[in-house]
N, C-alpha and C. Protein backbone atom coordinates (compact mmCIF):
# COMPACT_ATOMS: atom_id res chain seq x y z
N UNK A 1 -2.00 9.51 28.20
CA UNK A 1 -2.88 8.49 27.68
C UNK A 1 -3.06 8.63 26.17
N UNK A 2 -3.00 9.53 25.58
CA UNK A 2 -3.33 10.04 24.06
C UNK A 2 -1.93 10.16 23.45
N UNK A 3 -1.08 10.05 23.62
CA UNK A 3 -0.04 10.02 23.05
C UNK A 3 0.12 8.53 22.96
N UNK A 4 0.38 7.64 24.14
CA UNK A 4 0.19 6.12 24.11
C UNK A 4 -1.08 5.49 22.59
N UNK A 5 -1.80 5.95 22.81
CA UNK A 5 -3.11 5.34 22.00
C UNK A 5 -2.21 5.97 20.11
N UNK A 6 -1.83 6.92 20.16
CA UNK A 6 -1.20 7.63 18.73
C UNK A 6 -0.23 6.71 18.88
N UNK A 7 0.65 6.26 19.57
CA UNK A 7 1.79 5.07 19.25
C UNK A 7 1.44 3.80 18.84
N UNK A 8 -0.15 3.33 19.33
CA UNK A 8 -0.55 2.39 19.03
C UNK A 8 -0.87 2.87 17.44
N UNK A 9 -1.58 3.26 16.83
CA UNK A 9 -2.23 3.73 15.57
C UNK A 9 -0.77 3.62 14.67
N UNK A 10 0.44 4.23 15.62
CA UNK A 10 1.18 4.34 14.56
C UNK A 10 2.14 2.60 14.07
N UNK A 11 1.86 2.32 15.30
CA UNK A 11 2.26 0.85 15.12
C UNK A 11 1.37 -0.01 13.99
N UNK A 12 0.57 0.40 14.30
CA UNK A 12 -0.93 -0.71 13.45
C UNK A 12 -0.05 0.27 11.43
N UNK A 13 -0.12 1.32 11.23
CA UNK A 13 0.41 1.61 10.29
C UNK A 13 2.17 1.17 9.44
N UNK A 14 2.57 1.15 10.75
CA UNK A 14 3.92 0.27 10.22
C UNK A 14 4.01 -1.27 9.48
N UNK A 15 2.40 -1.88 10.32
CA UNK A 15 2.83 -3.40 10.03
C UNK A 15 1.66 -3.23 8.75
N UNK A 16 0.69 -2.34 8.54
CA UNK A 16 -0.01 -2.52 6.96
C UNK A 16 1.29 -2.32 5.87
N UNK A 17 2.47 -1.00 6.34
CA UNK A 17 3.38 -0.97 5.37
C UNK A 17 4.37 -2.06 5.09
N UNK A 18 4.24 -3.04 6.39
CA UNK A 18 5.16 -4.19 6.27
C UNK A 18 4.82 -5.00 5.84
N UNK A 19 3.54 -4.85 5.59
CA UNK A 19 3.08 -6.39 5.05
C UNK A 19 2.52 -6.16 3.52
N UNK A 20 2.79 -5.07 2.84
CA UNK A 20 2.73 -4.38 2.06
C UNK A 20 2.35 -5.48 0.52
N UNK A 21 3.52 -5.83 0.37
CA UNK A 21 3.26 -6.63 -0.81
C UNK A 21 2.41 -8.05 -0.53
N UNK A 22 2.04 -8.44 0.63
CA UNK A 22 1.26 -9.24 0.65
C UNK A 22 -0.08 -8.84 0.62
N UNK A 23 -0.21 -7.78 1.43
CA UNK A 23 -1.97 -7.14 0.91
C UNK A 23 -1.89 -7.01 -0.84
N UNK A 24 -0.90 -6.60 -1.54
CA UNK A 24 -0.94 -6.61 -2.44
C UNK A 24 -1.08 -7.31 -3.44
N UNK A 25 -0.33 -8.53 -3.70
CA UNK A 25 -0.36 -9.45 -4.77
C UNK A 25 -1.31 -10.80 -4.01
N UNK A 26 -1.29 -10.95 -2.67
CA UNK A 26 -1.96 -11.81 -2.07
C UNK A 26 -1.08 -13.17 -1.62
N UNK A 27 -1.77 -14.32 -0.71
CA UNK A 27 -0.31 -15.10 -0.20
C UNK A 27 -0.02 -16.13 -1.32
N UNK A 28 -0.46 -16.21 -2.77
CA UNK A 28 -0.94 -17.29 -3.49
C UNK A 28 0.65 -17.04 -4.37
N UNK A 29 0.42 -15.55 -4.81
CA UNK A 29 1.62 -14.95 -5.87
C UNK A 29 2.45 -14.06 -4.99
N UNK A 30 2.52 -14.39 -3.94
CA UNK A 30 3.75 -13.82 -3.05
C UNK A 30 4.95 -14.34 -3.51
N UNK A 31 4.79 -15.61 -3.15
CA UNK A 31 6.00 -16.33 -4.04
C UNK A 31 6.77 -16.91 -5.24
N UNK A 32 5.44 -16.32 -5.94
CA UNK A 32 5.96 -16.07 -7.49
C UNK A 32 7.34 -15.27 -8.09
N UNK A 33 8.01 -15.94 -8.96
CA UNK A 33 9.26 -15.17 -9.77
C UNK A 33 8.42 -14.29 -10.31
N UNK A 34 9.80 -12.99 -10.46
CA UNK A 34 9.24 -12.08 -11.42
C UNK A 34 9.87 -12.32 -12.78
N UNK A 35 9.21 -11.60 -13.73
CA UNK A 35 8.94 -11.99 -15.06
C UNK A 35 10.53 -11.66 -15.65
N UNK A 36 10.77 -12.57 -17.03
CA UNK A 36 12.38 -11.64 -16.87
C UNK A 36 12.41 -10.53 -18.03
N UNK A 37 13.16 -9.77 -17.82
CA UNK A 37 13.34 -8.21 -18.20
C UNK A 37 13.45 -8.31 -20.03
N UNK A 38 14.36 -9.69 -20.53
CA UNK A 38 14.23 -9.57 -21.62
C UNK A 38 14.00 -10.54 -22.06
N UNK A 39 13.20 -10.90 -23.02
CA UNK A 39 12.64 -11.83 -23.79
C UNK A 39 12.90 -12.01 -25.58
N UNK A 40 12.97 -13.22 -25.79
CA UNK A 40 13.03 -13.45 -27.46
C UNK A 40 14.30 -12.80 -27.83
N UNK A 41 15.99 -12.70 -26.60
CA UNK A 41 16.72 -11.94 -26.83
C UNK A 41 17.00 -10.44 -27.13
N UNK A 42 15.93 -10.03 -27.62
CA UNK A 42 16.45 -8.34 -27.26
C UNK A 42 15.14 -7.50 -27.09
N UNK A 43 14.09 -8.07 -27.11
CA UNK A 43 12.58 -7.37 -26.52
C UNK A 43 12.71 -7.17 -25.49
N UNK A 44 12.38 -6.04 -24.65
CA UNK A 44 12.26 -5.68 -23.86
C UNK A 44 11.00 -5.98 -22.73
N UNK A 45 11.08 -6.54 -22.10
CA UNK A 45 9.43 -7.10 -21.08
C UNK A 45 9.15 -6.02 -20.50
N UNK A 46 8.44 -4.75 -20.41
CA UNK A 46 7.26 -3.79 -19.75
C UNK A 46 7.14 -4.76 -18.36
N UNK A 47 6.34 -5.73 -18.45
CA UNK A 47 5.55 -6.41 -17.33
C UNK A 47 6.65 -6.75 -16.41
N UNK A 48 7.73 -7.05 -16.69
CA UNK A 48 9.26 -7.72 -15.88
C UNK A 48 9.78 -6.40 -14.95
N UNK A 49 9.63 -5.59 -15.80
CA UNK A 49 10.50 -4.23 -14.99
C UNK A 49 9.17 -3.74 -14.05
N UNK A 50 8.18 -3.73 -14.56
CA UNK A 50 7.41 -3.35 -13.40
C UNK A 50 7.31 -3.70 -12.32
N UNK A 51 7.26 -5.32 -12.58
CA UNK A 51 7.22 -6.39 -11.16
C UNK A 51 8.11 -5.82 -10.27
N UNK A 52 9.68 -5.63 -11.00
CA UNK A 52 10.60 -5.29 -10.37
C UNK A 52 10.79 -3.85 -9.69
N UNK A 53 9.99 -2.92 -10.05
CA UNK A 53 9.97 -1.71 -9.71
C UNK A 53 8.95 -1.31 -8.18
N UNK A 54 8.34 -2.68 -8.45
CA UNK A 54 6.96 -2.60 -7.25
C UNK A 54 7.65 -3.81 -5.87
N UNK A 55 8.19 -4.71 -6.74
CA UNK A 55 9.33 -5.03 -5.31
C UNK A 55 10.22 -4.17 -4.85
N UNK A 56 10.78 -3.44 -5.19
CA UNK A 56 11.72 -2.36 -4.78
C UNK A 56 10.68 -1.37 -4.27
N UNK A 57 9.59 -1.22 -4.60
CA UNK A 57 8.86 -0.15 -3.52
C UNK A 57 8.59 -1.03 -1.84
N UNK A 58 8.25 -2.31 -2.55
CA UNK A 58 7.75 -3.02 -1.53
C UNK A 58 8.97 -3.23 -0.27
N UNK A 59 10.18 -3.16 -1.17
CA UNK A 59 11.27 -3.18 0.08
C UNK A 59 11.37 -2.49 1.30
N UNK A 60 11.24 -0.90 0.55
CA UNK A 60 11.31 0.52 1.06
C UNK A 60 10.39 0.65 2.03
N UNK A 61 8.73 0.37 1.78
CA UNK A 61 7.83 0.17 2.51
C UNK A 61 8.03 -0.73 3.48
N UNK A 62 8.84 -1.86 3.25
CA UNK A 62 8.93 -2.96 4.65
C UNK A 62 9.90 -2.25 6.01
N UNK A 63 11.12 -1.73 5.00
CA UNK A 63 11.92 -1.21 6.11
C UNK A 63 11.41 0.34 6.51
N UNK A 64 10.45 0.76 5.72
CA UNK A 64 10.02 1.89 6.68
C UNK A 64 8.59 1.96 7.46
N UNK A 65 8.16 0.45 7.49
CA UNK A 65 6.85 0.01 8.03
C UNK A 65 7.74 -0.36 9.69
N UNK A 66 9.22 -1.29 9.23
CA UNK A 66 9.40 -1.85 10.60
C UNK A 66 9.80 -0.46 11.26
N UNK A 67 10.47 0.69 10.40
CA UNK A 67 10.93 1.94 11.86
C UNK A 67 9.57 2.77 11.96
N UNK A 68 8.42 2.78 11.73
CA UNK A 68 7.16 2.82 12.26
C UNK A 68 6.80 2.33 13.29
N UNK A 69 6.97 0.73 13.06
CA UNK A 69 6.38 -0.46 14.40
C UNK A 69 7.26 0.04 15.63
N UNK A 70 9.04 0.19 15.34
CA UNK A 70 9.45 0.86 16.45
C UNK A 70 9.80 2.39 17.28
N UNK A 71 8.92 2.91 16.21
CA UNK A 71 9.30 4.29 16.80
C UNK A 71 7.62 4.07 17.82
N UNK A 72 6.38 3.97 16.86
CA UNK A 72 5.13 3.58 17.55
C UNK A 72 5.51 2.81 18.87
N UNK A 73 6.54 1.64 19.04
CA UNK A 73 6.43 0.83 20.02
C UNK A 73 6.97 1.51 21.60
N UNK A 74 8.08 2.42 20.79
CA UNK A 74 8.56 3.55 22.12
C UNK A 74 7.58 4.47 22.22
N UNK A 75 6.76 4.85 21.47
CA UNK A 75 5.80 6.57 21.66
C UNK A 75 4.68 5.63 22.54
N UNK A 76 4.31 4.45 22.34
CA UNK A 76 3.04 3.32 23.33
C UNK A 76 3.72 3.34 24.56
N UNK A 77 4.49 2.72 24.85
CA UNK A 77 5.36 2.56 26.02
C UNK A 77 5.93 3.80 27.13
N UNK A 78 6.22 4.66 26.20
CA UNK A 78 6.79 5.93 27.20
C UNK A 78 6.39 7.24 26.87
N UNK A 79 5.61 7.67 25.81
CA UNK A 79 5.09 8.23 25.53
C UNK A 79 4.92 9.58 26.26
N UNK A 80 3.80 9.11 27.33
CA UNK A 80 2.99 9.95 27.91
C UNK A 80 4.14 10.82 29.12
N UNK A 81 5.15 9.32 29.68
CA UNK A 81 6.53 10.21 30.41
C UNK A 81 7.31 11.11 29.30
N UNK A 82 7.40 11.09 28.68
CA UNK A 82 7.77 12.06 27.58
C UNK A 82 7.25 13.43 27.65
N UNK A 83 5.94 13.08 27.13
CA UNK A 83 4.90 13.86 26.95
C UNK A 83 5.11 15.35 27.83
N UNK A 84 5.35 14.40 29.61
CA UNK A 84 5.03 15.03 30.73
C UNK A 84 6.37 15.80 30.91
N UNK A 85 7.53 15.25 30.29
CA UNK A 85 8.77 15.94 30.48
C UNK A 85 9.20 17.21 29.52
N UNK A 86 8.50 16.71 28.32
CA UNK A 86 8.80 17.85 27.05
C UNK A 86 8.14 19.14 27.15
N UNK A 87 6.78 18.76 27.22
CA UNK A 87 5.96 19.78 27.07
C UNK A 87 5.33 21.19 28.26
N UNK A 88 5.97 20.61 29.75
CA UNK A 88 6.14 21.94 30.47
C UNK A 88 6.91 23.05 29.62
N UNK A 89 7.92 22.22 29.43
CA UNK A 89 9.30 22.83 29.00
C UNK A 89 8.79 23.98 27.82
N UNK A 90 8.17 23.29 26.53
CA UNK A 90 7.33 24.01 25.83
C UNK A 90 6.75 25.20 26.51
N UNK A 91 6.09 24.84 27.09
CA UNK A 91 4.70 26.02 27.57
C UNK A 91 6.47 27.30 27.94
N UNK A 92 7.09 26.84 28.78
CA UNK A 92 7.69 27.76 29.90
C UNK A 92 8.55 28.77 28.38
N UNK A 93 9.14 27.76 27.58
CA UNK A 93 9.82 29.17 27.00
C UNK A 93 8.90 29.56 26.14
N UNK A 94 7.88 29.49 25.20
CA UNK A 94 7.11 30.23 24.81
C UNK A 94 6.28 30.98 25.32
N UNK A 95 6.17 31.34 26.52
CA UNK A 95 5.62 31.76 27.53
C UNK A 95 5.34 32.68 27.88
């Protein structure tokens, strides 16, 4: 039963990391361009590379929010048969 309920928690944590840049910038400037990198021909934009540096986190976070949702979705589901198969095993050789 407690292993199930930790798969749930870990699920609920996958989809805050998946939804990551929307908690973040909000649904208004979700779909906003990012700024471009160089300006006035050879200035460099600060604000452009950042945008871009925080979408590329935001990527990382999506695809490691969704193998959260599914590792959580197998530990909810089977968990506890797991649980019941692994951990005799434990006790017996440390034993």
């Amino acid at each position: 039963m407690a292993v199930s309920r930790g798969g749930g928690a870990i699920i609920l944590l996958g989809v805050v990391l998946g939804f990551r840049r929307l908690f973040r910038v909000g649904p208004v400037r979700n779909a906003e361009e990012d700024e471009p990198l160089v300006i006035q021909r050879n200035q460099f934009n600060v604000t452009g590379m950042w945008q871009r540096v925080e979408r590329i986190t935001d990527s990382y976070a999506q695809a490691f929010g969704l193998g959260l949702i599914v590792f959580g979705t197998v530990l909810a589901a089977f968990g506890d048969e797991i649980a019941e198969l692994v951990l005799p095993i434990a006790f017996i050789c440390t034993g």
